[in-house]
PDB file of N, CA and C in Angstrom:
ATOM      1  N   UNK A   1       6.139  12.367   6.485  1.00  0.00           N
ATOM      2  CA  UNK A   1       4.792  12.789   6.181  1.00  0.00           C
ATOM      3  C   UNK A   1       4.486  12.732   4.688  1.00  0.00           C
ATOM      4  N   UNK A   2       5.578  12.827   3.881  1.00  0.00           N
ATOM      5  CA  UNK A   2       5.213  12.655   2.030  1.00  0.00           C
ATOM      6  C   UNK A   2       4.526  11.691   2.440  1.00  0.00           C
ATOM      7  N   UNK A   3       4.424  10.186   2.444  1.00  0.00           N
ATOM      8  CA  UNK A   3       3.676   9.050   2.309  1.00  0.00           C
ATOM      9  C   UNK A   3       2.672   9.112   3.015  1.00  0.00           C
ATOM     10  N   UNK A   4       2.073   9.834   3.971  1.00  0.00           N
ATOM     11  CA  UNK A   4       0.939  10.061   4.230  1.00  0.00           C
ATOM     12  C   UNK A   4       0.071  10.891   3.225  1.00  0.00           C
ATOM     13  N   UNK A   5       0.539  12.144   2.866  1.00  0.00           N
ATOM     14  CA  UNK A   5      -0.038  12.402   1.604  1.00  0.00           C
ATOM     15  C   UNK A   5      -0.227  11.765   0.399  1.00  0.00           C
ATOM     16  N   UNK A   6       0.745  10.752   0.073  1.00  0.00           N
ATOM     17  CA  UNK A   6       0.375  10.471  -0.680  1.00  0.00           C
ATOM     18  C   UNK A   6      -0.395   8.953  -0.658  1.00  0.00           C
ATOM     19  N   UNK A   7      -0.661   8.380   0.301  1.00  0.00           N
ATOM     20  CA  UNK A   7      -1.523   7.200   0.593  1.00  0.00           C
ATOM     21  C   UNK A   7      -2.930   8.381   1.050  1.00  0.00           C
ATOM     22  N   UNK A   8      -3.192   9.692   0.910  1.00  0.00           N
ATOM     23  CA  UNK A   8      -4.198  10.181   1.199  1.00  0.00           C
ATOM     24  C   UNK A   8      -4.729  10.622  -0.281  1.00  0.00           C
ATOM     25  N   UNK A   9      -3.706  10.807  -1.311  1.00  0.00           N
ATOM     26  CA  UNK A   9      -4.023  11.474  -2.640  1.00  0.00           C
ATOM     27  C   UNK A   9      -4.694  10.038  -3.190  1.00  0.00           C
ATOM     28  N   UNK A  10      -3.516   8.872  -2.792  1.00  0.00           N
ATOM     29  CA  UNK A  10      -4.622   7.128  -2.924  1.00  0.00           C
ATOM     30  C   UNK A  10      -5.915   7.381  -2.984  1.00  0.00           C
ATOM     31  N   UNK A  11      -6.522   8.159  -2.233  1.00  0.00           N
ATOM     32  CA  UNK A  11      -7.741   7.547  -1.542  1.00  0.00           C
ATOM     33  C   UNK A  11      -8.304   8.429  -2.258  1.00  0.00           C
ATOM     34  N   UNK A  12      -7.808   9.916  -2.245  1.00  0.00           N
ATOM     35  CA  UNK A  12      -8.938  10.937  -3.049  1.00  0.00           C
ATOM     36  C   UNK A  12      -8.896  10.868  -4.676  1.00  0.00           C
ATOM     37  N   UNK A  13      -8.110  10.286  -4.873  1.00  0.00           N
ATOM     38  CA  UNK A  13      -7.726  10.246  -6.704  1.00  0.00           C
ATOM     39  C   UNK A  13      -7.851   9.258  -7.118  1.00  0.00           C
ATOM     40  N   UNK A  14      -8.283   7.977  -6.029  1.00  0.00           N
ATOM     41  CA  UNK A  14      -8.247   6.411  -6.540  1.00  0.00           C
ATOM     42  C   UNK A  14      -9.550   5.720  -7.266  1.00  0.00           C
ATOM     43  N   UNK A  15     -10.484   6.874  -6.836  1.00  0.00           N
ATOM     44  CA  UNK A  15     -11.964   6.432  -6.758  1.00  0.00           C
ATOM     45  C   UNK A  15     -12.308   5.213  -8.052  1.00  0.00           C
ATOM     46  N   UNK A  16     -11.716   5.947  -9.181  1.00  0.00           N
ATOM     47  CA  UNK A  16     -12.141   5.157 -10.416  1.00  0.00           C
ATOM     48  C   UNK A  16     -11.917   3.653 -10.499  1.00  0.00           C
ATOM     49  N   UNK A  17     -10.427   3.678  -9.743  1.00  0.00           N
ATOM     50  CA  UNK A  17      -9.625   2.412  -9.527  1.00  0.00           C
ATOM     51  C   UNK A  17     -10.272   1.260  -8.324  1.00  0.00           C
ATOM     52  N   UNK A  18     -10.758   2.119  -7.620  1.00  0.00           N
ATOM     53  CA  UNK A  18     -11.387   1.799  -6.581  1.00  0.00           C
ATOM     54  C   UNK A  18     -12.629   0.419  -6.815  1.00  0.00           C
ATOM     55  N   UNK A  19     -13.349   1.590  -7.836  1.00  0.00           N
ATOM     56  CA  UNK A  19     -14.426   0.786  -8.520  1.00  0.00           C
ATOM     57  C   UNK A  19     -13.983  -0.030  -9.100  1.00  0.00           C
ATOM     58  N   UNK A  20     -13.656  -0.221  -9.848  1.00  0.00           N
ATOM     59  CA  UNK A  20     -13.383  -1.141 -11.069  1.00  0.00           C
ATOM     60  C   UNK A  20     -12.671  -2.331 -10.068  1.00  0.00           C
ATOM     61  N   UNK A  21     -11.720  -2.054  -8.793  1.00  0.00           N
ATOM     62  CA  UNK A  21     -11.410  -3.163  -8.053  1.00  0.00           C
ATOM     63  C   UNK A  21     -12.967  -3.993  -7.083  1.00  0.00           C
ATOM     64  N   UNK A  22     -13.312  -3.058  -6.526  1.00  0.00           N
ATOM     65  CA  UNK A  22     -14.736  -3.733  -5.775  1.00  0.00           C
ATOM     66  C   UNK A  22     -15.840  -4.385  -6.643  1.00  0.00           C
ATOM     67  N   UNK A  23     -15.845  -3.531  -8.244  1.00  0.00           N
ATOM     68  CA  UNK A  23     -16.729  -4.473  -9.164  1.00  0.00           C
ATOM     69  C   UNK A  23     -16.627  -5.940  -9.400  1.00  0.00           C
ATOM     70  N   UNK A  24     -15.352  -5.737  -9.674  1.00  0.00           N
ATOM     71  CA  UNK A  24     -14.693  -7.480 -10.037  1.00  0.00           C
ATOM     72  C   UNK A  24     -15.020  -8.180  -8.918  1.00  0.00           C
ATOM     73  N   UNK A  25     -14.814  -8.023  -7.516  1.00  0.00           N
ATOM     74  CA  UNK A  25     -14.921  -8.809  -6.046  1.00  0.00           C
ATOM     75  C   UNK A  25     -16.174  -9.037  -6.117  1.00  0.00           C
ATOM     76  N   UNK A  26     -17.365  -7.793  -6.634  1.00  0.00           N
ATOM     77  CA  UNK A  26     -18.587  -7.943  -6.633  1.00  0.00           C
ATOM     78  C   UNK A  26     -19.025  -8.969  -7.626  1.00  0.00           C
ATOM     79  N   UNK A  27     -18.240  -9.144  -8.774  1.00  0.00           N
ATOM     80  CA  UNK A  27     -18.644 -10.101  -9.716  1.00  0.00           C
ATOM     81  C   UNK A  27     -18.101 -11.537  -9.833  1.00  0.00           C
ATOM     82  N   UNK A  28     -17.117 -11.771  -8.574  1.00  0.00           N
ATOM     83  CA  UNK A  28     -16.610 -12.918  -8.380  1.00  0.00           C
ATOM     84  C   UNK A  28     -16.530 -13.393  -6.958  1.00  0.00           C
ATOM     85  N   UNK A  29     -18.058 -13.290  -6.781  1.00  0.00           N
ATOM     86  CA  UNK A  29     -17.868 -14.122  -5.238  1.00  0.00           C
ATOM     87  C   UNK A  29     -17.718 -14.725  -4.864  1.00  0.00           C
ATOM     88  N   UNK A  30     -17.565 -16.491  -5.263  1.00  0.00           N
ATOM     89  CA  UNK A  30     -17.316 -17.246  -5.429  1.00  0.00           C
ATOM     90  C   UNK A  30     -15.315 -17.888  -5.774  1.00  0.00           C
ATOM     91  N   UNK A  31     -14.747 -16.646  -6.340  1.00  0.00           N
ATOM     92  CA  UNK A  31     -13.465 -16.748  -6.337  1.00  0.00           C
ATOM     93  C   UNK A  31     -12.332 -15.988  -6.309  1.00  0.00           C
ATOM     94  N   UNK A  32     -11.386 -16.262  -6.154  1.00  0.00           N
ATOM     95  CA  UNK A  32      -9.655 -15.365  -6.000  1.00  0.00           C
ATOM     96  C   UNK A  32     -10.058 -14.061  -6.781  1.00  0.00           C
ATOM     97  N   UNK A  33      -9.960 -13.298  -6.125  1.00  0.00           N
ATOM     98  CA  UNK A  33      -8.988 -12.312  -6.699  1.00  0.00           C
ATOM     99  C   UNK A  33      -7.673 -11.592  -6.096  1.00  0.00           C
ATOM    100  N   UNK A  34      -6.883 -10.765  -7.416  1.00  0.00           N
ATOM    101  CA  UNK A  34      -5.438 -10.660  -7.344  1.00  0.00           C
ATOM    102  C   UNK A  34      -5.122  -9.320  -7.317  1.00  0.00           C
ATOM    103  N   UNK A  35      -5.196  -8.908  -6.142  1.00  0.00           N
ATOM    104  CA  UNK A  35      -4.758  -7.227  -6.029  1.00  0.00           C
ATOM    105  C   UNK A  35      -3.069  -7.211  -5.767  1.00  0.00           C
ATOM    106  N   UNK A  36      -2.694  -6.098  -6.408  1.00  0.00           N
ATOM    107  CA  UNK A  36      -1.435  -6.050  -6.412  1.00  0.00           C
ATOM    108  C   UNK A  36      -0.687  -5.037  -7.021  1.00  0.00           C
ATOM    109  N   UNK A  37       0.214  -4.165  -6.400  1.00  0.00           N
ATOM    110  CA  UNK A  37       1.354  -2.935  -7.036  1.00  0.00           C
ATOM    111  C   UNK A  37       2.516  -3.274  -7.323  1.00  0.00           C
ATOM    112  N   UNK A  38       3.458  -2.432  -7.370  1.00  0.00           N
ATOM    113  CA  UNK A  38       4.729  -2.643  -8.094  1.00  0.00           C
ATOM    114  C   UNK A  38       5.214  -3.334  -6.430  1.00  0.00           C
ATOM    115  N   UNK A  39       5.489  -2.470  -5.394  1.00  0.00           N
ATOM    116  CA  UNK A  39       5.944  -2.585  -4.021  1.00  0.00           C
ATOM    117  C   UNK A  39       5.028  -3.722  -3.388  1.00  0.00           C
ATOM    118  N   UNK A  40       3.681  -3.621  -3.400  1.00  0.00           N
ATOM    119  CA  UNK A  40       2.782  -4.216  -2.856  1.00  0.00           C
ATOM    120  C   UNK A  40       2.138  -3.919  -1.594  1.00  0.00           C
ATOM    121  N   UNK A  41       2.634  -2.663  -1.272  1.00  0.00           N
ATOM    122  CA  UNK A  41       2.035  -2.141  -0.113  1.00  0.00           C
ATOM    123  C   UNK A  41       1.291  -1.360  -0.073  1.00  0.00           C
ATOM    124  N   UNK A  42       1.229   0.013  -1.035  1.00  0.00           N
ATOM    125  CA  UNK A  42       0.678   1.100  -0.841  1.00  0.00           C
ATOM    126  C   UNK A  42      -0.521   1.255  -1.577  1.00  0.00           C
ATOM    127  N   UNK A  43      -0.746   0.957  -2.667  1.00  0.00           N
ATOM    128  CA  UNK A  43      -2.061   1.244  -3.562  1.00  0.00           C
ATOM    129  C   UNK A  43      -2.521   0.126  -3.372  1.00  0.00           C
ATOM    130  N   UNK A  44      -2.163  -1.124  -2.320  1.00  0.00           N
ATOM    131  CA  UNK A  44      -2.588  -2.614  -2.363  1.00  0.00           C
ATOM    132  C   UNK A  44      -2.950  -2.618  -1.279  1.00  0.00           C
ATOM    133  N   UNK A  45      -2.156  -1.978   0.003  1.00  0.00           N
ATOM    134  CA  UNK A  45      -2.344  -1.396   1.323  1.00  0.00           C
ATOM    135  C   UNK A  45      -3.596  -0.699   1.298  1.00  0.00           C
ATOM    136  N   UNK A  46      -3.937   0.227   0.351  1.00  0.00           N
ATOM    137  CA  UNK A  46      -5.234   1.265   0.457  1.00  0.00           C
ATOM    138  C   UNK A  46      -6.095   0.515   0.202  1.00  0.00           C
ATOM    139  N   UNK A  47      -6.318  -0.854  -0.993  1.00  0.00           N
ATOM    140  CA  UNK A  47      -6.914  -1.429  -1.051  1.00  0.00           C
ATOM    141  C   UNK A  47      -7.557  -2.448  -0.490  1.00  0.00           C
ATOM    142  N   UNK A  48      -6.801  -2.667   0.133  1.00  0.00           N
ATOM    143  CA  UNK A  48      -7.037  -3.705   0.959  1.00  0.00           C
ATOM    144  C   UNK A  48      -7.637  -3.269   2.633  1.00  0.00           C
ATOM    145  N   UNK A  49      -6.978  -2.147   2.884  1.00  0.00           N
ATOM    146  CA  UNK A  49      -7.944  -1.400   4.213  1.00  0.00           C
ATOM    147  C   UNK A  49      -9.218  -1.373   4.151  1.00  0.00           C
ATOM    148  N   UNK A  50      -9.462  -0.740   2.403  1.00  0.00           N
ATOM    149  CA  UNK A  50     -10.949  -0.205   2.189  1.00  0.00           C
ATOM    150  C   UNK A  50     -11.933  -1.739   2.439  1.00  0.00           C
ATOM    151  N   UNK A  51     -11.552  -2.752   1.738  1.00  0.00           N
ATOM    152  CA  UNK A  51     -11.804  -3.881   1.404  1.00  0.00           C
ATOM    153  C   UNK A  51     -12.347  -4.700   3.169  1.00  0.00           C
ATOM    154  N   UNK A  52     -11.037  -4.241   3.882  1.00  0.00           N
ATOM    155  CA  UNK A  52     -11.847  -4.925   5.191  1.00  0.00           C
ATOM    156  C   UNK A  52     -12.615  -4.469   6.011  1.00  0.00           C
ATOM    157  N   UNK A  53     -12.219  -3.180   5.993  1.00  0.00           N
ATOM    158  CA  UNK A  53     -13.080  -2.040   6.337  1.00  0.00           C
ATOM    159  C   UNK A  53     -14.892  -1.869   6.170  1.00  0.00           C
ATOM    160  N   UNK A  54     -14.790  -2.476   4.613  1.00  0.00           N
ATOM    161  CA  UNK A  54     -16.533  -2.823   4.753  1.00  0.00           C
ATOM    162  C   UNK A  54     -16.652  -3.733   5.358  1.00  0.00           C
ATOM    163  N   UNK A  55     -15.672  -4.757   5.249  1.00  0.00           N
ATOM    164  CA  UNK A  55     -16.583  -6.061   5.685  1.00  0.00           C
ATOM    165  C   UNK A  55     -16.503  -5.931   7.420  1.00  0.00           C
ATOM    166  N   UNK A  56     -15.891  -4.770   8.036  1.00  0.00           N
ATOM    167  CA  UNK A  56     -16.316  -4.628   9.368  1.00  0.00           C
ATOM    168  C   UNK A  56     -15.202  -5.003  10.376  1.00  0.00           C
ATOM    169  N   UNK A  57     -14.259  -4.797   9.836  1.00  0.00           N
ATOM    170  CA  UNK A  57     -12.437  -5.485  10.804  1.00  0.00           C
ATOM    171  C   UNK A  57     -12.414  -4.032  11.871  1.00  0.00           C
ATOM    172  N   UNK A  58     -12.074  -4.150  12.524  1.00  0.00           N
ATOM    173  CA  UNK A  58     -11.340  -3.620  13.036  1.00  0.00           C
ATOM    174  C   UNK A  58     -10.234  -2.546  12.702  1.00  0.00           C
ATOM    175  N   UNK A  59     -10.500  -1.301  12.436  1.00  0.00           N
ATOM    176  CA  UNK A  59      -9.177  -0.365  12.486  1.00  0.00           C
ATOM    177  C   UNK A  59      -7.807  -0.978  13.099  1.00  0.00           C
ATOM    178  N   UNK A  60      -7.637  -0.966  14.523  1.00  0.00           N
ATOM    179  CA  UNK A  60      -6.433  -1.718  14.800  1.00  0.00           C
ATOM    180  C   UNK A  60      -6.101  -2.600  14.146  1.00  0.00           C
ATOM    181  N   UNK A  61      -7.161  -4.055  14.109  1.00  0.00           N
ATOM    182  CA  UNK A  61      -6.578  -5.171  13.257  1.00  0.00           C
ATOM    183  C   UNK A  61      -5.880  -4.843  12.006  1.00  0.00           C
ATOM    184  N   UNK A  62      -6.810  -3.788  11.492  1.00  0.00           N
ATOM    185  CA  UNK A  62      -6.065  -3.478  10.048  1.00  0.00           C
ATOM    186  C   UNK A  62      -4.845  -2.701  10.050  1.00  0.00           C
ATOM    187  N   UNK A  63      -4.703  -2.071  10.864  1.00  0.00           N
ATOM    188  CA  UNK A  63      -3.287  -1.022  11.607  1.00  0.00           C
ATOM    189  C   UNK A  63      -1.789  -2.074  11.224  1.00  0.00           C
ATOM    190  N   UNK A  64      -2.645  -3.200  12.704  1.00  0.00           N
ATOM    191  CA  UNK A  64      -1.393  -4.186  12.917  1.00  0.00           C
ATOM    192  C   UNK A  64      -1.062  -4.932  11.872  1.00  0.00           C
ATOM    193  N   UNK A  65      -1.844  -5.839  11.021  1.00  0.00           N
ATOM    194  CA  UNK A  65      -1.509  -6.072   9.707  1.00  0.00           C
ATOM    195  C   UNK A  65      -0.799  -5.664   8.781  1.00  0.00           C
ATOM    196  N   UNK A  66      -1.351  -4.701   8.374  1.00  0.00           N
ATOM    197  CA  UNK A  66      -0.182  -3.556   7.855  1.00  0.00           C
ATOM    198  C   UNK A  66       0.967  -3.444   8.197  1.00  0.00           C
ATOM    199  N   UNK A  67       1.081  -3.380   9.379  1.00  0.00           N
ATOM    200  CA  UNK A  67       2.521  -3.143  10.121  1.00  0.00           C
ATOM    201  C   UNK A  67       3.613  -4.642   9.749  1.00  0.00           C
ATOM    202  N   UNK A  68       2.883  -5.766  10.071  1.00  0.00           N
ATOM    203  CA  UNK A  68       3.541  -6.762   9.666  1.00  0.00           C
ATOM    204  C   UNK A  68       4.190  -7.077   8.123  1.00  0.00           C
ATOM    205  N   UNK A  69       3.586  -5.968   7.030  1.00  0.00           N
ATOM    206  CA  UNK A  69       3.837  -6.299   5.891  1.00  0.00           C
ATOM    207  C   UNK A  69       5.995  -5.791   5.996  1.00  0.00           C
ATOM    208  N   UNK A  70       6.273  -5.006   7.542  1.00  0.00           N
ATOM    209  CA  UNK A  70       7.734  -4.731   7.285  1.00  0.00           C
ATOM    210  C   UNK A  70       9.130  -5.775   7.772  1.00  0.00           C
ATOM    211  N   UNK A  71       7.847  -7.625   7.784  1.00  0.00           N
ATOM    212  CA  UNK A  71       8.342  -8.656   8.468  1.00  0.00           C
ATOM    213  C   UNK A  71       8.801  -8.767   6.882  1.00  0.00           C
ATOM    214  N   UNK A  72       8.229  -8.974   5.820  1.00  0.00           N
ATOM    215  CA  UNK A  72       8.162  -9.666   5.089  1.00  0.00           C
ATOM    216  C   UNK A  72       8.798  -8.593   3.501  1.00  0.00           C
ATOM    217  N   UNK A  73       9.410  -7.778   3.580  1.00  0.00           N
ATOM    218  CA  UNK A  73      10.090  -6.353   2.620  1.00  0.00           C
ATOM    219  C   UNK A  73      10.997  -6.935   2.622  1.00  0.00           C
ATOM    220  N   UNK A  74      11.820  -7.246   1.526  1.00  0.00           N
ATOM    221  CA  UNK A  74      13.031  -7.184   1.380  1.00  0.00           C
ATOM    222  C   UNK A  74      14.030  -5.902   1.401  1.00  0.00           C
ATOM    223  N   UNK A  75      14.865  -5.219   1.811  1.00  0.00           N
ATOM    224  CA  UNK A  75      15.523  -4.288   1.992  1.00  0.00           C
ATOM    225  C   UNK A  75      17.136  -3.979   2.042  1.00  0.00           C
ATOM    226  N   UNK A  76      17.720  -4.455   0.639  1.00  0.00           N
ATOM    227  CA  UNK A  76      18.888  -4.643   0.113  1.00  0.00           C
ATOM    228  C   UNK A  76      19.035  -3.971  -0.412  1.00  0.00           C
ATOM    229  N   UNK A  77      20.438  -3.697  -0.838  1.00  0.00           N
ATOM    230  CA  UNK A  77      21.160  -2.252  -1.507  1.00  0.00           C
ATOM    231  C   UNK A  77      20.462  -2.728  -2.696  1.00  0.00           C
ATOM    232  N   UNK A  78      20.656  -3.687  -3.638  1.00  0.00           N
ATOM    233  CA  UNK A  78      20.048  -3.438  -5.222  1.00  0.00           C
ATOM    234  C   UNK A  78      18.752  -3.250  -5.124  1.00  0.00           C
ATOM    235  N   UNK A  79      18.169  -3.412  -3.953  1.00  0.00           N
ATOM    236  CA  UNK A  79      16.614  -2.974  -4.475  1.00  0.00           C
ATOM    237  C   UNK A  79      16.597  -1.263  -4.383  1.00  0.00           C
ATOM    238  N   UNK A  80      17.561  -0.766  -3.201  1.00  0.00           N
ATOM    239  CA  UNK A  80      17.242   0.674  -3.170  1.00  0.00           C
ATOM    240  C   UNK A  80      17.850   1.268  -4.465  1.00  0.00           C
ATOM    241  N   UNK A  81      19.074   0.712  -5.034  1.00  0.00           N
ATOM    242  CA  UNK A  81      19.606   1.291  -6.413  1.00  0.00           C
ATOM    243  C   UNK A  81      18.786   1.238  -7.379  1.00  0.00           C
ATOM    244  N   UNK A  82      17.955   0.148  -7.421  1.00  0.00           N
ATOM    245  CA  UNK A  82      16.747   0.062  -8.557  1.00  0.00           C
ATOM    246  C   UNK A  82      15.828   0.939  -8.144  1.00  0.00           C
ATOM    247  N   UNK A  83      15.231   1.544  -7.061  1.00  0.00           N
ATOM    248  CA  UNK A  83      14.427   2.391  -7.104  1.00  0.00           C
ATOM    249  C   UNK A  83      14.551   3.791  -7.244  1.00  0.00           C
ATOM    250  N   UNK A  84      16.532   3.941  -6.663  1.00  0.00           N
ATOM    251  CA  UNK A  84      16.782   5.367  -7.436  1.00  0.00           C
ATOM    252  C   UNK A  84      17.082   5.223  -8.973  1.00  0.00           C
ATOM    253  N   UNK A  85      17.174   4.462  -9.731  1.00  0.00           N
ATOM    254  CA  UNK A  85      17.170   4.496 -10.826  1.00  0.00           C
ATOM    255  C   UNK A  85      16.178   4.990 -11.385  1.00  0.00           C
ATOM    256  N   UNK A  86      14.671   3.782 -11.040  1.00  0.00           N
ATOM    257  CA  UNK A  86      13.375   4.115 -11.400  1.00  0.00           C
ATOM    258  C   UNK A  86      13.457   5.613 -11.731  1.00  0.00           C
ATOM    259  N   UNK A  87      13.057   6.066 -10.156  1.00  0.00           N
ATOM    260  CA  UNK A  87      13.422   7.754 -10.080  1.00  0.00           C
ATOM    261  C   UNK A  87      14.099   8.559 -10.745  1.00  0.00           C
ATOM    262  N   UNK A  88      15.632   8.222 -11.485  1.00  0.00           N
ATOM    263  CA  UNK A  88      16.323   8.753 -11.929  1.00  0.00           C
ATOM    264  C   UNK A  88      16.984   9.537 -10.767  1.00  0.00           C
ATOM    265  N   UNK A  89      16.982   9.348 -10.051  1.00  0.00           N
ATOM    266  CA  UNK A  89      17.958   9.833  -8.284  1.00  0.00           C
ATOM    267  C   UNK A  89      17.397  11.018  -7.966  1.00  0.00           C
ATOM    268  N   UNK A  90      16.115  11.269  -8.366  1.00  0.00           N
ATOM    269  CA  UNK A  90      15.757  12.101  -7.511  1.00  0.00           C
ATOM    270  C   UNK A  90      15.536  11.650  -6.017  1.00  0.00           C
ATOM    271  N   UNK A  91      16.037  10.894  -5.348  1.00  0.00           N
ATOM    272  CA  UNK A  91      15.400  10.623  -4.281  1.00  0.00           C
ATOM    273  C   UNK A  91      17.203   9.687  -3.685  1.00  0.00           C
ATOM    274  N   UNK A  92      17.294   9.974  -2.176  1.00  0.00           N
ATOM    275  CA  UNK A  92      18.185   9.557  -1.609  1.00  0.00           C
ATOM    276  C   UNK A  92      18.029   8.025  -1.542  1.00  0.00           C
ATOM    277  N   UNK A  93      18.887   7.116  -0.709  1.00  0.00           N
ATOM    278  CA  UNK A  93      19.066   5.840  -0.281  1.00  0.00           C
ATOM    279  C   UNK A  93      17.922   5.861   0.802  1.00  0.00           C
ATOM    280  N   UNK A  94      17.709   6.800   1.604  1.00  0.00           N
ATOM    281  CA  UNK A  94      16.742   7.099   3.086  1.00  0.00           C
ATOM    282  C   UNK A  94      15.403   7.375   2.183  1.00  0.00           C
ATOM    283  N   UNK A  95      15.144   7.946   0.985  1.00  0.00           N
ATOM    284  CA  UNK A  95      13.928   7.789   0.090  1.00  0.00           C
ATOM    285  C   UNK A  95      13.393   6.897  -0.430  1.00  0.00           C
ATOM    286  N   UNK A  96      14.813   5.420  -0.925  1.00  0.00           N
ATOM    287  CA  UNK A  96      14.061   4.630  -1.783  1.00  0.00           C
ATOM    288  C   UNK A  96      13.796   3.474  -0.378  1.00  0.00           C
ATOM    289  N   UNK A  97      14.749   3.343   0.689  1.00  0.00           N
ATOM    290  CA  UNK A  97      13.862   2.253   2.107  1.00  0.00           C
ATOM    291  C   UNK A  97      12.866   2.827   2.325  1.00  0.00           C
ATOM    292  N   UNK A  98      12.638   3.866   2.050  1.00  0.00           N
ATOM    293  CA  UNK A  98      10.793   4.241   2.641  1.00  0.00           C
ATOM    294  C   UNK A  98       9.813   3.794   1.859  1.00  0.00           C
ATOM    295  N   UNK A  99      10.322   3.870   0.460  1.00  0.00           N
ATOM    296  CA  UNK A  99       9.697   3.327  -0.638  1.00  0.00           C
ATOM    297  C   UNK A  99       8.884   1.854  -0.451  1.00  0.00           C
ATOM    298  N   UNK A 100      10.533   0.904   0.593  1.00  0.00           N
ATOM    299  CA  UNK A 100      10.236  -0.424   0.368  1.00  0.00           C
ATOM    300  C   UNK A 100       9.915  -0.748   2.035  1.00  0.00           C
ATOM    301  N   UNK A 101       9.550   0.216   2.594  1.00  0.00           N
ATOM    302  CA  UNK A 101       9.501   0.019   4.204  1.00  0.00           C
ATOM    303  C   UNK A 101       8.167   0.400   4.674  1.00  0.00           C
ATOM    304  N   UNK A 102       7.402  -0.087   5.401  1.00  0.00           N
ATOM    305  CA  UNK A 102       6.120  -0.379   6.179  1.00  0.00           C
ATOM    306  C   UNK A 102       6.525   0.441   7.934  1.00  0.00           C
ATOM    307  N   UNK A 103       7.455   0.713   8.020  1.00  0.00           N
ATOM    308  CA  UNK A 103       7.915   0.882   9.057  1.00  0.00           C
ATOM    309  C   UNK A 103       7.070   2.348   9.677  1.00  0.00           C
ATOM    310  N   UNK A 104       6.841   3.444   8.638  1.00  0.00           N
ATOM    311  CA  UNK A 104       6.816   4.348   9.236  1.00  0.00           C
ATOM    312  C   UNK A 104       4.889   4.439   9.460  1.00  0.00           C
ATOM    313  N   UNK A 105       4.279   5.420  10.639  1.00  0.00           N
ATOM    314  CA  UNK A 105       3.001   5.104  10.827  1.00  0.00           C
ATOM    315  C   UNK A 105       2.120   6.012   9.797  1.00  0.00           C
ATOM    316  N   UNK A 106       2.339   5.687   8.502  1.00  0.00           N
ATOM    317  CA  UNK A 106       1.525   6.578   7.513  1.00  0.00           C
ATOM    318  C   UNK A 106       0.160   5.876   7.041  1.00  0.00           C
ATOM    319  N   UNK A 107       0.031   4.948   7.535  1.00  0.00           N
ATOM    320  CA  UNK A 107      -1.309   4.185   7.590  1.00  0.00           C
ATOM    321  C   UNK A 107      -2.012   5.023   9.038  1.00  0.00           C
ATOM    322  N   UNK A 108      -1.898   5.174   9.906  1.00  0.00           N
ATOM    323  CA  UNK A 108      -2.727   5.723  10.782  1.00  0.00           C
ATOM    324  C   UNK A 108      -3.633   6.929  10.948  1.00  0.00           C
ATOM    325  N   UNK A 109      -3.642   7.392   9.689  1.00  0.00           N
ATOM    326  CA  UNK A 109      -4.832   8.030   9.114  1.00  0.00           C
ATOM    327  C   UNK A 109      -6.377   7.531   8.886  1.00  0.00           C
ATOM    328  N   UNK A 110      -5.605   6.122   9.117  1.00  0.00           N
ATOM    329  CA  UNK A 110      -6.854   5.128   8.427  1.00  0.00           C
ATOM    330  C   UNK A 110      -7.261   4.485   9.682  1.00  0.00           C
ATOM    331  N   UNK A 111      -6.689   4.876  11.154  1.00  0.00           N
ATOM    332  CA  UNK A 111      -7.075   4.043  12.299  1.00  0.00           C
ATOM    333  C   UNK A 111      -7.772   5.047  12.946  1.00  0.00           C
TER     334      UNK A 111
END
């Protein structure tokens, strides 16, 4: 449940970020843009819900999508050692795969 809170603190604390991401989309309709986090799931995940969400997707669709991002995680011991490092070990081996894992249903707040 931490990562539900905190993909919910995303949403209530993101607002500023929020903007400044939908401005740019608004000011480049015509081309790419490059959303993206350290992991690439979670503040990119929120972003990207909100993002299809206007344009009218489907909750599920956006559910299952999401879900697929845990085809494509890499999930090797040096990545979890680098993320307890990050941390400085506050956080177990079972803390930093959650970190890098899609697996659990903390998006379904958003379905």
């Amino acid at each position: 449940m931490i990562f539900r809170t905190a993909y919910l603190q995303i949403l209530e604390k993101g607002g500023d970020c929020f903007k400044l991401v939908f401005e740019a989309m608004a000011n480049n309709p015509t081309g790419a843009i490059l959303v993206h986090c350290t992991a690439g799931k979670d503040r990119t995940g929120v972003i990207v819900m909100l993002f299809l969400l206007l344009l009218g997707v489907q909750s599920e669709l956006i559910c299952w999508d999401y879900e697929q991002t845990e085809l494509f995680l890499k999930r090797d011991k040096e990545q979890i050692e680098r993320i307890k490092t990050w941390t400085h070990n506050k956080i177990d081996d079972e803390g930093a795969f959650n970190m890098i894992s899609a697996r659990y249903p903390m998006y379904k707040f958003a379905c």
